[in-house]
Protein backbone atom coordinates (compact mmCIF):
# COMPACT_ATOMS: atom_id res chain seq x y z
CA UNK A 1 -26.63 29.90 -19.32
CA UNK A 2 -28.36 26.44 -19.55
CA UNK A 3 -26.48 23.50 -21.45
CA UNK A 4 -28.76 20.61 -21.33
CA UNK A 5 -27.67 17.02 -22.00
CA UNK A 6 -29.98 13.78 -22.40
CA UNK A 7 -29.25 10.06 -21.68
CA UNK A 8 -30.77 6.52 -21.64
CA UNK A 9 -31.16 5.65 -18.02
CA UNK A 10 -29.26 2.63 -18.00
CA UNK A 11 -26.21 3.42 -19.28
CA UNK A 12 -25.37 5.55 -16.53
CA UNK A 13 -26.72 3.01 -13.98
CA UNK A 14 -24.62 0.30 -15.31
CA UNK A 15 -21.41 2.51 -14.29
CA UNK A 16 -22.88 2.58 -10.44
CA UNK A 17 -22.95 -0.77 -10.13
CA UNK A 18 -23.32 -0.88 -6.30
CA UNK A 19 -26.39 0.51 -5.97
CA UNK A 20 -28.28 -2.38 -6.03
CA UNK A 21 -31.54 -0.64 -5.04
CA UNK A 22 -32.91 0.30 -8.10
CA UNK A 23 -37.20 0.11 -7.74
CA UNK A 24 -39.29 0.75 -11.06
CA UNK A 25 -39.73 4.74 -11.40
CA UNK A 26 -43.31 5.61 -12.46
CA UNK A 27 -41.27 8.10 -15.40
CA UNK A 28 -39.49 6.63 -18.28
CA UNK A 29 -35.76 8.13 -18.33
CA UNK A 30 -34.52 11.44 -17.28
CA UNK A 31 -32.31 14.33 -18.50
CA UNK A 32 -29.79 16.48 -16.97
CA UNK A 33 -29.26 20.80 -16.90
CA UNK A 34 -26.19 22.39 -15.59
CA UNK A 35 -26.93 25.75 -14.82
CA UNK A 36 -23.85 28.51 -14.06
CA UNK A 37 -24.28 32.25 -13.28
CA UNK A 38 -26.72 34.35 -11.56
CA UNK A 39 -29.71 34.22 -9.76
CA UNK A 40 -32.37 36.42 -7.96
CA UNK A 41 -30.44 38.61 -5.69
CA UNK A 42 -27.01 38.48 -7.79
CA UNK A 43 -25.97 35.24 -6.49
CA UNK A 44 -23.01 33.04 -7.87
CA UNK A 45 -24.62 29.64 -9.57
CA UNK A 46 -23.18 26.16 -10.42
CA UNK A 47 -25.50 23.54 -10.45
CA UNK A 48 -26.21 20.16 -11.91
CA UNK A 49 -29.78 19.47 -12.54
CA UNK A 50 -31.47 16.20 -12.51
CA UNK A 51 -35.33 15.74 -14.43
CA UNK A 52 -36.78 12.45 -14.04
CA UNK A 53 -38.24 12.76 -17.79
CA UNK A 54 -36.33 12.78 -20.94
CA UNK A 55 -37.96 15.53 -23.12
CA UNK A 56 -41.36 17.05 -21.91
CA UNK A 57 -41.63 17.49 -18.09
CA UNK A 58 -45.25 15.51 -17.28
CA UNK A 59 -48.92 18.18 -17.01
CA UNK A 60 -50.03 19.11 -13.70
CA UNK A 61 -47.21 17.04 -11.73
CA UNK A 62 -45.58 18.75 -9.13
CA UNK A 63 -42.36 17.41 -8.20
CA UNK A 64 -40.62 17.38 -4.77
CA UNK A 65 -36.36 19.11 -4.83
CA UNK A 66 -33.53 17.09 -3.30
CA UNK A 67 -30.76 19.63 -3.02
CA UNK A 68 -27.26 17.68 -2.82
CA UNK A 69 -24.06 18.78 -1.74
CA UNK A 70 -20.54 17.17 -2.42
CA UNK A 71 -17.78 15.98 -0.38
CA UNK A 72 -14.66 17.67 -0.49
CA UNK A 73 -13.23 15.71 -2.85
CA UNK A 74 -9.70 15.24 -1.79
CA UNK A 75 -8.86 18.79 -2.79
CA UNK A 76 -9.77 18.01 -6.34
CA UNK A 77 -10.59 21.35 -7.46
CA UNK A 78 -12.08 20.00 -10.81
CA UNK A 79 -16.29 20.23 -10.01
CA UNK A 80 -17.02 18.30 -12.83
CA UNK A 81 -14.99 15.48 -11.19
CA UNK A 82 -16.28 15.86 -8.05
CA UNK A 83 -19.87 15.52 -8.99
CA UNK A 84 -19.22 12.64 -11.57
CA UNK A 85 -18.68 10.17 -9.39
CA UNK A 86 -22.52 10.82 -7.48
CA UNK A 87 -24.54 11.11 -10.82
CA UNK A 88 -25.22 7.83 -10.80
CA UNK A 89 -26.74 8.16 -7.23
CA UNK A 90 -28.49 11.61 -7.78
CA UNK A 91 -29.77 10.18 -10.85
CA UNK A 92 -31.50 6.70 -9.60
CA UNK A 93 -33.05 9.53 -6.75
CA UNK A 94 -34.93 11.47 -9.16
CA UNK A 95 -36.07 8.41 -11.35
CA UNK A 96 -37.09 6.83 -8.14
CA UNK A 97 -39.13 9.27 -6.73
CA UNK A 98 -40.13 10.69 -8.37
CA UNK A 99 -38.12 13.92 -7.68
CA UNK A 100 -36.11 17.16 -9.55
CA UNK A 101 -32.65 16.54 -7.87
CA UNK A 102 -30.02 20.22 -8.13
CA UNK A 103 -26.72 19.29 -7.01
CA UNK A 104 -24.39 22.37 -5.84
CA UNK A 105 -21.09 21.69 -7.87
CA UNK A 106 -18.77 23.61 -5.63
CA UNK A 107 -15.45 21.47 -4.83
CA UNK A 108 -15.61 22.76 -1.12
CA UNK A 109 -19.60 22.74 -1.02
CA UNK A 110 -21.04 24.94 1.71
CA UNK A 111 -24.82 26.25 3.13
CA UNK A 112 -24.63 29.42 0.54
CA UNK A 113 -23.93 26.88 -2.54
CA UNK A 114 -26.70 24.68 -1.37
CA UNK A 115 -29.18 27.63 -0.60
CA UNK A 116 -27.91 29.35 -4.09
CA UNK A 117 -29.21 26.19 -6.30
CA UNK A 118 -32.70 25.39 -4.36
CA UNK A 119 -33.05 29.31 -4.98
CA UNK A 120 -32.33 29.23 -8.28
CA UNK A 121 -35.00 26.17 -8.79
CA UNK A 122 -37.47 27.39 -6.73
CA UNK A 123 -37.50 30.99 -8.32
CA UNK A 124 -37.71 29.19 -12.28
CA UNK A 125 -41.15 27.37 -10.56
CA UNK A 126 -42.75 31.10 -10.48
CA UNK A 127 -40.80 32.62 -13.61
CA UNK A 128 -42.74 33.14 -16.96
CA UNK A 129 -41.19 31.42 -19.94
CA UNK A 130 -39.60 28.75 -17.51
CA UNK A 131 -39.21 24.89 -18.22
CA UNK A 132 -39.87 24.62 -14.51
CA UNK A 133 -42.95 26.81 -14.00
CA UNK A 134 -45.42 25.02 -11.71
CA UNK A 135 -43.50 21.87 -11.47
CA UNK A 136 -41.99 22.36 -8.04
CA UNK A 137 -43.38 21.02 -5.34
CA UNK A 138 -42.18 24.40 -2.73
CA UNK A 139 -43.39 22.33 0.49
CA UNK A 140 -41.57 19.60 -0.24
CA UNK A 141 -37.72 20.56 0.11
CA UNK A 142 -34.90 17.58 0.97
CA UNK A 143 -31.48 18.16 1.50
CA UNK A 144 -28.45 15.78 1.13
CA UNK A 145 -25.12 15.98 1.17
CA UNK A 146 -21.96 13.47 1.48
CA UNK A 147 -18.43 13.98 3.93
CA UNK A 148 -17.95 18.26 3.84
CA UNK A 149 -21.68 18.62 1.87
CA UNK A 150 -23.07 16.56 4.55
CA UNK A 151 -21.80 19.20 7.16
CA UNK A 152 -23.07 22.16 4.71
CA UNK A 153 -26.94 20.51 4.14
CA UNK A 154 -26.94 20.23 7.85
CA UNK A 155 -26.05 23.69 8.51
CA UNK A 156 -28.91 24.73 5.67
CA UNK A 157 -31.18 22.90 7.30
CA UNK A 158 -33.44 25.34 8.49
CA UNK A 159 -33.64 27.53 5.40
CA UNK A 160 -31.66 30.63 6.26
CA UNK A 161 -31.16 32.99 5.21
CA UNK A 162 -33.48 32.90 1.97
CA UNK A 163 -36.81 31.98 4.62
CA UNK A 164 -37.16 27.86 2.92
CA UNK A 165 -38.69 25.56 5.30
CA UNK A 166 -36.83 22.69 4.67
CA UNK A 167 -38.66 19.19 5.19
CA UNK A 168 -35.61 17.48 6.05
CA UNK A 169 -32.37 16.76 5.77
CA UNK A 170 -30.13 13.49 4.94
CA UNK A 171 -26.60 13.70 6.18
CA UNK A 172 -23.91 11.34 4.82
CA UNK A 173 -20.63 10.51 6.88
CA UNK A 174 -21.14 14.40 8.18
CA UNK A 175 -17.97 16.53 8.56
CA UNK A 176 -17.91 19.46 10.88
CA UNK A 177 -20.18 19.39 13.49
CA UNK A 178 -18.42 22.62 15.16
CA UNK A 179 -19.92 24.89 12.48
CA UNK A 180 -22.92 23.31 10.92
CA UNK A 181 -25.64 24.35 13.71
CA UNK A 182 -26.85 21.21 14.00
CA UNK A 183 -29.44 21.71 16.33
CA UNK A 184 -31.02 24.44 14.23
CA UNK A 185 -33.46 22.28 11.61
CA UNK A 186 -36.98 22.78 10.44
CA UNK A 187 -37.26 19.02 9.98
CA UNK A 188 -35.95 15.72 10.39
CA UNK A 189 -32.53 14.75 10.14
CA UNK A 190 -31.50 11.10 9.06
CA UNK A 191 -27.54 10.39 9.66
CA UNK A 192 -26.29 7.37 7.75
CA UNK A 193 -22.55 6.77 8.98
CA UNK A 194 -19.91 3.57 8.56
CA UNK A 195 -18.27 1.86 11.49
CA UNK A 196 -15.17 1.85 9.34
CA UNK A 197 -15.59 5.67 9.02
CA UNK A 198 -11.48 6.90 9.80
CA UNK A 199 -12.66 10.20 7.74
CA UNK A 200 -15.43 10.96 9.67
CA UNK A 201 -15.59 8.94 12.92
CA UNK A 202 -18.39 8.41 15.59
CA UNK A 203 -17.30 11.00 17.49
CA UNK A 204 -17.12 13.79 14.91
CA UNK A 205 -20.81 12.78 13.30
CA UNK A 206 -22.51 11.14 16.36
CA UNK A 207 -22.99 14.95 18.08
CA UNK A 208 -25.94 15.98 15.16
CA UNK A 209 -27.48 13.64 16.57
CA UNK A 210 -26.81 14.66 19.91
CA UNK A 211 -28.15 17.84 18.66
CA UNK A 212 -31.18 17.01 17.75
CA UNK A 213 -32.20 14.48 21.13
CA UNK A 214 -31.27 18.29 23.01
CA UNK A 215 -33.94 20.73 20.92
CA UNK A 216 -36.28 17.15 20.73
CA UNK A 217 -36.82 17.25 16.53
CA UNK A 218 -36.77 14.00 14.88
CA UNK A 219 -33.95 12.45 14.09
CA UNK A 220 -31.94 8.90 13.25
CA UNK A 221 -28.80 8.05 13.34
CA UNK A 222 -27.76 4.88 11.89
CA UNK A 223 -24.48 2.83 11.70
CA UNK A 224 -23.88 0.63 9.29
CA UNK A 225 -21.40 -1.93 10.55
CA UNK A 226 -19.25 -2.68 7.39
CA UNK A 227 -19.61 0.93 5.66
CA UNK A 228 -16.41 3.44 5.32
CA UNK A 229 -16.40 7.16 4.39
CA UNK A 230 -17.30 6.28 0.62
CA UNK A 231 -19.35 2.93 0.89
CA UNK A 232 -22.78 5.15 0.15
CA UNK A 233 -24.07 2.21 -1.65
CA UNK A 234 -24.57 0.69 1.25
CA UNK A 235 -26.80 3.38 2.17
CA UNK A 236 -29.31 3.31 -1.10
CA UNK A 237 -31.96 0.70 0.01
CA UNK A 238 -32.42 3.23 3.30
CA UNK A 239 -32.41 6.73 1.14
CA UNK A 240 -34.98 5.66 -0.78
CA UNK A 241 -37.57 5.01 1.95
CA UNK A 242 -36.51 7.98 3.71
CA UNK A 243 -37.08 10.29 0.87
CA UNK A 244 -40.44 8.18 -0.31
CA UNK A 245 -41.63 8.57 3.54
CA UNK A 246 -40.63 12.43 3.68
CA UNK A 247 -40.89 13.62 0.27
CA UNK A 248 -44.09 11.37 -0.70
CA UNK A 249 -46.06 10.91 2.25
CA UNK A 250 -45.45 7.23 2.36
CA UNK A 251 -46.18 6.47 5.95
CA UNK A 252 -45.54 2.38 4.97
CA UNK A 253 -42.40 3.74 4.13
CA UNK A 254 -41.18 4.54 7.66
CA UNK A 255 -42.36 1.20 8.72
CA UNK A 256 -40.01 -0.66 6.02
CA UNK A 257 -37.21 1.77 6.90
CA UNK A 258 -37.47 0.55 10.55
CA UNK A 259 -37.60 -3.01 9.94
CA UNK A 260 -34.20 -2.40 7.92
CA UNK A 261 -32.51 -0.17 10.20
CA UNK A 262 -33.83 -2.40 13.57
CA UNK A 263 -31.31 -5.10 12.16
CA UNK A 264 -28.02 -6.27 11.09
CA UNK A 265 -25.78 -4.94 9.97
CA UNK A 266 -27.21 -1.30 10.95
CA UNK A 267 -27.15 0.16 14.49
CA UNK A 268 -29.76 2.86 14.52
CA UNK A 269 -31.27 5.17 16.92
CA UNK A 270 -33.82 7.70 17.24
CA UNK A 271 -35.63 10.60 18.75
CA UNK A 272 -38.50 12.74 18.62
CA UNK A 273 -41.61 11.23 17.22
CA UNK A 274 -39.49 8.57 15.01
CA UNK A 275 -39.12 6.87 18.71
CA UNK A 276 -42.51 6.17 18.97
């Protein structure tokens, strides 16, 4: 079952008034799906859909998939509570990117909600009758995920069990390095954590990293000196020129994403080819 609900753009922006990052999208509007029940192979769905047009999807545009994951939430059990409070941020993504954004609404997100959604989206780009046939771009997969659903994208990251190859993978404040496999990733893994972090301190995100300098992918992982666990605003300016480097092929990208994250108030380092 698909219920399907359309907005102007700026009224939710106006209620995410941190994110200050906000560059002209090349698409006019968006609309939002929530999609519950069962996929291809039986599996459980709940997932919150992102479009970054308002009524027809664009002709022969293919559209990279951000797959996003929640934080825990507190133990708020209500999903539509815990995913509120990112739609303004999973919106300005897929108006930005362009970019078809599916957000697994699972209270305690985990890798088999996040694989269940980009399954779900990637099987509607090959299904007749589909709103989404063609429009996936397959080869260009990012995950993202905040706190717990930081931990979960990370242990998705290299696209098992349903055989993805994931580009890459943006990790929030990451919780549970002990059981995410962080060294395990098809692609490049961007960290973004707060020096005022008491949720999810240095020590618990800082080995993903660590992970990645050991198997020698790419990686960053970047401080920001007056961030907490929820100051992801502070993060926005960053996101965007990750995803617009990994998503679109922007290579000037990367080079404006170092120039920010070489300086005040972010503490960044890298490995792989991102050090060169």
């Amino acid at each position: 079952m698909v219920k399907k609900l359309i907005f102007a753009s700026f009224v939710i922006v106006l209620l995410f008034t941190g994110l200050a990052f906000r560059p002209a999208s090349a698409l006019d509007g968006f609309s939002e799906d929530e999609v519950f029940g069962h996929s291809k192979g039986n599996h459980r769905l709940d997932c919150y859909i992102v479009r970054p047009w308002e009524t027809d999807a664009p002709e022969n545009t293919q559209f990279p998939v951000i797959v996003w994951a929640n934080g825990w939430g507190g133990g708020q059990k209500d999903k539509d509570a815990t995913i509120n409070g990112y739609k303004p941020m999973l919106i300005s993504w897929a108006e930005d990117g362009p970019y078809i954004v599916i957000a697994a609404k699972a209270w305690s997100a985990r890798e088999d909600d996040v694989l269940r959604c980009l399954q779900w989206i990637v099987d509607q780009n090959f299904t007749a009758g589909s709103e989404y046939v063609g429009l996936i771009d397959t080869t260009k997969i990012g995950l993202a995920g905040h706190s717990q659903g930081a931990g979960a994208v990370v242990k998705a990251g290299d696209g098992e069990p349903n055989g993805f190859d994931i580009t890459t993978v943006l990790a929030m404040n990451p919780y549970g390095p002990s059981w995410v496999s962080a060294g395990d990733q098809d692609g490049p893994v961007m960290v973004l954590t707060g020096f005022y972090d008491t949720t999810t301190p240095y020590s618990w995100t800082y080995p993903v990293f660590e992970a990645q300098v050991e198997t020698g992918n790419d990686g960053i992982y970047a401080v920001h000196a007056d961030a907490g666990h929820n100051d992801l605003h502070l993060y926005q300016e960053v996101i965007y020129h990750w995803w617009q480097f990994q998503l679109n092929g922007d290579e000037s990208a990367f080079t404006t994403l170092k120039g920010i994250l070489d300086n005040e108030p972010w503490d960044t380092q890298y490995t792989g080819s991102l050090l060169e």
